[in-house]
Protein backbone atom coordinates (compact mmCIF):
# COMPACT_ATOMS: atom_id res chain seq x y z
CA UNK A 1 98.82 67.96 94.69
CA UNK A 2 95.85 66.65 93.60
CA UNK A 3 94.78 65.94 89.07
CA UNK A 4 92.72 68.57 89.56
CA UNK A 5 93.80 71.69 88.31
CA UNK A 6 92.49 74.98 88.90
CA UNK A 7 92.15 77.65 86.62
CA UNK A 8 93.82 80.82 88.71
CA UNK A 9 92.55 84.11 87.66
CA UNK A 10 93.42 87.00 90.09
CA UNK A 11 90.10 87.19 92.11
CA UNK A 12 90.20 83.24 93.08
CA UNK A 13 94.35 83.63 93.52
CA UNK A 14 93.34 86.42 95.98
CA UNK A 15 90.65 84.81 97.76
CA UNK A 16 92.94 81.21 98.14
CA UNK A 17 94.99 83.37 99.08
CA UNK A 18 93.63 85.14 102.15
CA UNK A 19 91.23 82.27 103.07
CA UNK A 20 87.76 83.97 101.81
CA UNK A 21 85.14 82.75 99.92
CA UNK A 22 86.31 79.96 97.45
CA UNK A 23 89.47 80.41 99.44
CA UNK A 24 87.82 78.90 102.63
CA UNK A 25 89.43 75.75 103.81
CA UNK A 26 92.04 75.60 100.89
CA UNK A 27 94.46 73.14 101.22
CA UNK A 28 98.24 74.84 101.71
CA UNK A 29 99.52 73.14 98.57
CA UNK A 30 96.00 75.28 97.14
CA UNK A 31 97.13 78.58 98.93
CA UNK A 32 101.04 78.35 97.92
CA UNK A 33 99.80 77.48 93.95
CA UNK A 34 97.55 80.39 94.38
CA UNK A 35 100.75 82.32 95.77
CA UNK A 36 102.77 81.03 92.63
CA UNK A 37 100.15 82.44 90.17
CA UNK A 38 100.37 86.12 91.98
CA UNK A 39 104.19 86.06 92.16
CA UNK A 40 104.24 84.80 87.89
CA UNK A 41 101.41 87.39 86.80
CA UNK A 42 103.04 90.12 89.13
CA UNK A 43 99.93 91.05 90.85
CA UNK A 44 101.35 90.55 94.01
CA UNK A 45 103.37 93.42 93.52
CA UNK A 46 100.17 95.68 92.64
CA UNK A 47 97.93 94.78 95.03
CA UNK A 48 97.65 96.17 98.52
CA UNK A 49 101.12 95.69 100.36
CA UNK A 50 100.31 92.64 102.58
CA UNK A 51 100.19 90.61 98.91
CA UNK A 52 103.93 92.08 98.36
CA UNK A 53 104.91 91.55 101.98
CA UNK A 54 103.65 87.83 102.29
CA UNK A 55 104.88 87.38 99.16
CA UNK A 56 108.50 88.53 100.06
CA UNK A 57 107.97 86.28 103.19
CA UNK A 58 107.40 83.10 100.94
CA UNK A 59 109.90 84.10 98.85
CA UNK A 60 112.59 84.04 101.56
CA UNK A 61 111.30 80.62 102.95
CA UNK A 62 111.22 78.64 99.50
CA UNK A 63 107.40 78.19 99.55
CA UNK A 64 107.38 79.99 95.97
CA UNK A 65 110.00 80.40 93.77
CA UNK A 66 110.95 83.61 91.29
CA UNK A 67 110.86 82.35 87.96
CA UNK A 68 114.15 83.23 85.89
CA UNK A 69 113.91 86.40 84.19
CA UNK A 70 114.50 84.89 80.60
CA UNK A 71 110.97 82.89 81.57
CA UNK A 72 109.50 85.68 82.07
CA UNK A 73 110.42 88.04 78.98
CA UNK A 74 109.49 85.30 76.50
């Protein structure tokens, strides 16, 4: 991945995501960190149910990773 880092919030996580607007052209190391930031902040889950379904999907192939519960409660 490249220095620079982008500052996710959940409207430019969504549209990496899906491929619109900012999201256009995103690099797939873009769209899985984008996928990383929906999984930690748990909007995946409250989104429509392709986020939660892709999600799943990305889960099960190792793209993006559950972060231990412990992490998570802190």
């Amino acid at each position: 991945m490249e220095d620079n880092k982008i500052k996710w919030t959940p409207y430019l996580a969504s549209a990496y995501a899906e491929g619109f607007c900012e999201g256009e052209g995103a690099s797939q190391d873009d769209q899985i960190e984008a996928w990383q930031y929906l999984l930690d902040s748990g909007l995946c889950w409250q989104l429509q149910g392709w986020y939660g379904r892709t999600a799943k999907e990305l889960i099960d192939q190792g793209y993006i990773k559950v972060k231990d519960i412990k992490e998570t409660i802190k």
